[in-house]
C-alpha atoms as a PDB file:
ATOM      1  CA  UNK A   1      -1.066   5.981  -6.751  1.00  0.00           C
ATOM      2  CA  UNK A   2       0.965   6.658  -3.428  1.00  0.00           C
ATOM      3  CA  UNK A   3       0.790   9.177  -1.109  1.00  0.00           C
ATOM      4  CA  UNK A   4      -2.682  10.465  -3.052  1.00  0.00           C
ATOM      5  CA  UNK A   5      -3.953  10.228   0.599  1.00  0.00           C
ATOM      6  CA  UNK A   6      -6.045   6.614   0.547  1.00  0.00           C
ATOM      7  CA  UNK A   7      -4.656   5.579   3.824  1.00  0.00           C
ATOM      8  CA  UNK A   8      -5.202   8.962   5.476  1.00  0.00           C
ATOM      9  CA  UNK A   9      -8.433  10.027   3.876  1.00  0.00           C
ATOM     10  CA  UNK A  10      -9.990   5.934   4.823  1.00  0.00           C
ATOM     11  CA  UNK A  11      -8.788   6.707   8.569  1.00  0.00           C
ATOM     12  CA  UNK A  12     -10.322   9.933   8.776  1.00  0.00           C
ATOM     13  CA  UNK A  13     -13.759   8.616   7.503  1.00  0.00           C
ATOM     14  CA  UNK A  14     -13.929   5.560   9.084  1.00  0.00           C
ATOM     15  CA  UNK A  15     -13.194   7.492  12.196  1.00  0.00           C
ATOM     16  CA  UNK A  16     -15.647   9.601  11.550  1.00  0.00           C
ATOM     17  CA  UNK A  17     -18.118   7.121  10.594  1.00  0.00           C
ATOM     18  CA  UNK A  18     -17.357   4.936  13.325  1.00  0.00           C
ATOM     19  CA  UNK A  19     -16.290   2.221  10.562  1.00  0.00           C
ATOM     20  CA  UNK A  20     -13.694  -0.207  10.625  1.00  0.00           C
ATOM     21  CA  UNK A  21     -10.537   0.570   8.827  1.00  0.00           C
ATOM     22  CA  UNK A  22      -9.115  -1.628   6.602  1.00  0.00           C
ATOM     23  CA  UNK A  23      -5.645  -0.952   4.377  1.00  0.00           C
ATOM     24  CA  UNK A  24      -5.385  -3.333   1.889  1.00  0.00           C
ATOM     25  CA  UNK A  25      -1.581  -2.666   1.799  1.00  0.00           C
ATOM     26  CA  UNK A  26      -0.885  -3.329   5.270  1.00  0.00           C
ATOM     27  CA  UNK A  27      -3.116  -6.913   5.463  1.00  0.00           C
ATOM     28  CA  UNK A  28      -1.423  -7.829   2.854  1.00  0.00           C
ATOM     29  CA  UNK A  29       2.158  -7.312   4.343  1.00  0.00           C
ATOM     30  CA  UNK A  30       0.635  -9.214   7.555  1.00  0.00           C
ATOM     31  CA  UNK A  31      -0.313 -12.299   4.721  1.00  0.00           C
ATOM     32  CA  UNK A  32       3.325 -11.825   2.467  1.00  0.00           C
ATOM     33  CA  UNK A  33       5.231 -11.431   5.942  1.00  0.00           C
ATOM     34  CA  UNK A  34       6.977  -8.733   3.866  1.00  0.00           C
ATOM     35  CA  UNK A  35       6.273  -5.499   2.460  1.00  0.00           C
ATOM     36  CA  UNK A  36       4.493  -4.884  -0.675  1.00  0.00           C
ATOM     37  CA  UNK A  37       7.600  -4.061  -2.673  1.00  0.00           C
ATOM     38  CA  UNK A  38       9.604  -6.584  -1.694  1.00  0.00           C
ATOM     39  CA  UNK A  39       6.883  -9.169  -2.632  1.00  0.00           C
ATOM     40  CA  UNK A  40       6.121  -7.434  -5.824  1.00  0.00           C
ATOM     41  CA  UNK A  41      10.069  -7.699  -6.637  1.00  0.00           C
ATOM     42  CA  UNK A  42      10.365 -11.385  -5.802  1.00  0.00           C
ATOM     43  CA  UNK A  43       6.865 -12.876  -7.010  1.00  0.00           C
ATOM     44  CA  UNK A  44       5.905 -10.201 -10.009  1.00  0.00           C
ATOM     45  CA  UNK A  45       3.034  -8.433 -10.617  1.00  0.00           C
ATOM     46  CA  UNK A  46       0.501 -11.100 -11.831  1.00  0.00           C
ATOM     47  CA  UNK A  47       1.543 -12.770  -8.718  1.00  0.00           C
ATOM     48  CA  UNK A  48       0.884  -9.812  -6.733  1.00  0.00           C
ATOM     49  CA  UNK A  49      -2.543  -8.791  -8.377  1.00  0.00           C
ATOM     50  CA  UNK A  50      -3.606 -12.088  -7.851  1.00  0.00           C
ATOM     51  CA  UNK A  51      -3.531 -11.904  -4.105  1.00  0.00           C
ATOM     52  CA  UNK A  52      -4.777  -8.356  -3.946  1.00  0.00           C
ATOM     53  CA  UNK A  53      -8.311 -10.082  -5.727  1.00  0.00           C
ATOM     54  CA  UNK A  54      -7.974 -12.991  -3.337  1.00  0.00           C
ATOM     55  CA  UNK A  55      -8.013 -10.406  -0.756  1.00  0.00           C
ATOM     56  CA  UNK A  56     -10.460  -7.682  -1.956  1.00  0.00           C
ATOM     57  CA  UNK A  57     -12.791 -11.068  -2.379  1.00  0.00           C
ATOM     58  CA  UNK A  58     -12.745 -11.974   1.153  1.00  0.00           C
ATOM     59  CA  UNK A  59     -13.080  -8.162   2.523  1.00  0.00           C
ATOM     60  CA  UNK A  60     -16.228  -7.749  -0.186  1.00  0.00           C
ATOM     61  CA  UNK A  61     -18.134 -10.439   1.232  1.00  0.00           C
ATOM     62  CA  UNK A  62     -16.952 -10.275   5.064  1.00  0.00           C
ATOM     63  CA  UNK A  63     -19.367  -7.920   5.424  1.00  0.00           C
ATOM     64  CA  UNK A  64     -19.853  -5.118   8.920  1.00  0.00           C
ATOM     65  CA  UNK A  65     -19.403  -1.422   7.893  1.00  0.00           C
ATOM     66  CA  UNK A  66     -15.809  -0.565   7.220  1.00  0.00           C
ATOM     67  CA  UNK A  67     -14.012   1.865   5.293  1.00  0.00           C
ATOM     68  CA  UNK A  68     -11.408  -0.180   2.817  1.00  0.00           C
ATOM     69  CA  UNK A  69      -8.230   1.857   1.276  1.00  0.00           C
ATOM     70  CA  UNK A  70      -7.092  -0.325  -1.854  1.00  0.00           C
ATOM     71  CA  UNK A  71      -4.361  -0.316  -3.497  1.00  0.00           C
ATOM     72  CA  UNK A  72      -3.851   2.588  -6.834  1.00  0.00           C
ATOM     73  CA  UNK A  73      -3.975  -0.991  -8.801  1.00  0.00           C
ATOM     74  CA  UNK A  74      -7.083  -2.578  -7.296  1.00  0.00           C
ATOM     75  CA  UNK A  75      -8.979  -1.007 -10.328  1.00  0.00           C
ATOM     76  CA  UNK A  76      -7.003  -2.394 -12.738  1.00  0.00           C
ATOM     77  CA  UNK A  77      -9.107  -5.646 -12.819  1.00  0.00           C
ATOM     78  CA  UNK A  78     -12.841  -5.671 -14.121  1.00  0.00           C
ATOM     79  CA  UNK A  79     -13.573  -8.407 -11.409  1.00  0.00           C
ATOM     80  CA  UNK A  80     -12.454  -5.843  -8.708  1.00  0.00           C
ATOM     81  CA  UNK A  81     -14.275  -3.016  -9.874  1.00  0.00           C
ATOM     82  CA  UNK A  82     -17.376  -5.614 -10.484  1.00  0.00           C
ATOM     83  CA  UNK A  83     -17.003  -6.516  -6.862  1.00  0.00           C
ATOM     84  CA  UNK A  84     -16.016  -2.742  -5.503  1.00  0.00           C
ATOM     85  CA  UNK A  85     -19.117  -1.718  -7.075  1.00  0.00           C
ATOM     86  CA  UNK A  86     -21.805  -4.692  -6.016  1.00  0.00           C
ATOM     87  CA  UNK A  87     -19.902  -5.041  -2.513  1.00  0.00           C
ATOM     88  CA  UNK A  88     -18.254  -1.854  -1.200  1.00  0.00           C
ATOM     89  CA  UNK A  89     -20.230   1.287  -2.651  1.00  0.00           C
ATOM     90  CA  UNK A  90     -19.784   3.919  -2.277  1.00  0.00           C
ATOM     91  CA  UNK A  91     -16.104   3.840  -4.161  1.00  0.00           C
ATOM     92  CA  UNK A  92     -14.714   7.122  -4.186  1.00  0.00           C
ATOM     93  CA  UNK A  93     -11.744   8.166  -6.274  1.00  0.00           C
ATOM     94  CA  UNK A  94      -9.018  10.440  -4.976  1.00  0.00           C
ATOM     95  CA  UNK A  95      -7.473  12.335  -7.568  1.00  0.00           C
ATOM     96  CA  UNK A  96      -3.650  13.860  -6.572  1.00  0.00           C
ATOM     97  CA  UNK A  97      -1.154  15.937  -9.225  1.00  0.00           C
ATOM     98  CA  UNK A  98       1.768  13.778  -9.976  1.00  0.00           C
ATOM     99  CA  UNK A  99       3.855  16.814  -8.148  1.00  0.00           C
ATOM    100  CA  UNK A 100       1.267  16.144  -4.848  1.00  0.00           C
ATOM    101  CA  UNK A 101       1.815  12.252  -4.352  1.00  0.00           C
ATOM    102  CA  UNK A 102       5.108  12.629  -5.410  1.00  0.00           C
ATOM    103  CA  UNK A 103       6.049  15.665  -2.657  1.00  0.00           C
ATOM    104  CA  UNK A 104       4.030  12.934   0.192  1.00  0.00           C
ATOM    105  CA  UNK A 105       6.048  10.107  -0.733  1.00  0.00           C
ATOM    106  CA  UNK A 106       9.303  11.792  -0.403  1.00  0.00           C
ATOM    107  CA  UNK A 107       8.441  13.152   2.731  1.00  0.00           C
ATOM    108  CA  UNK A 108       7.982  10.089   4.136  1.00  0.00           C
ATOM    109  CA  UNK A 109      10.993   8.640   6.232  1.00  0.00           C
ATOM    110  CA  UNK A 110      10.857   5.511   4.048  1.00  0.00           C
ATOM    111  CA  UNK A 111       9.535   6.272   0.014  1.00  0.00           C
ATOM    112  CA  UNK A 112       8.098   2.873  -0.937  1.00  0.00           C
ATOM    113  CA  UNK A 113       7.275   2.714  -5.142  1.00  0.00           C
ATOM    114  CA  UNK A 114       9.033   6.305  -6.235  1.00  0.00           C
ATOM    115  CA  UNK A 115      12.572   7.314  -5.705  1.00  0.00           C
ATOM    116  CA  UNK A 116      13.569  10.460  -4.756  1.00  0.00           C
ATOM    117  CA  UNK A 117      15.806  11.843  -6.855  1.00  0.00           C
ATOM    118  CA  UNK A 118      17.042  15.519  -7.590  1.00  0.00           C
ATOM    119  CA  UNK A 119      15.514  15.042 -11.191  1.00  0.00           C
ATOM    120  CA  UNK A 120      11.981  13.877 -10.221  1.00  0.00           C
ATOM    121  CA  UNK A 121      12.215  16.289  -7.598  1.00  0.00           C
ATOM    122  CA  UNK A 122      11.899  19.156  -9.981  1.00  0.00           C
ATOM    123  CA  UNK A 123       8.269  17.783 -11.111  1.00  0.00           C
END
């Protein structure tokens, strides 16, 4: 889910861990040469999910310590959580209230997946 904190929680461990820090969101804008969204909106999601396991593949088996933020989707797939689980544990799970992520992503300069209206505002 966005703004549940994945990005700043995995930069504040690996920091303190002395890990590498790798956002699965961001290598994967490097690889679309394009942001997630607009990607999403031009390929589709299957597309999309597709590279995310093409990606989380090639992270689980690159091996070194590093601290890896997915994706809210990542989970979706069994053969993501088979490979989070054999590859990448510990997995920890951040759990946000709808009204949280929803107050981070509008505070953000540029919301990426939710809009900000005066009606979801009120959540």
């Amino acid at each position: 889910m966005p703004g549940s904190g994945k990005s700043t929680v995995g930069r504040h461990l690996a920091r303190r861990l002395d890990w590498a820090f790798v956002d699965m969101d961001q290598r994967l804008e490097q690889l679309f040469g394009c942001t997630v969204r607009a990607f999403f909106d031009a390929h589709g999601e299957a597309a999309f999910r597709e590279r995310e396991t093409q990606l989380l593949t090639e992270l689980a088996h690159e091996g070194g310590a590093m601290v890896l933020s997915t994706g809210g989707g990542v989970v979706l797939a069994e053969a993501n959580r088979t490979l989070l689980r054999a590859h990448c544990a510990p997995v920890f799970y951040l759990h946000a209230t709808a009204h949280a992520t929803h107050r981070s992503v509008c505070a953000r300069s540029t919301p990426r997946a939710i809009r900000c209206t005066a009606n979801a505002r009120a959540m």
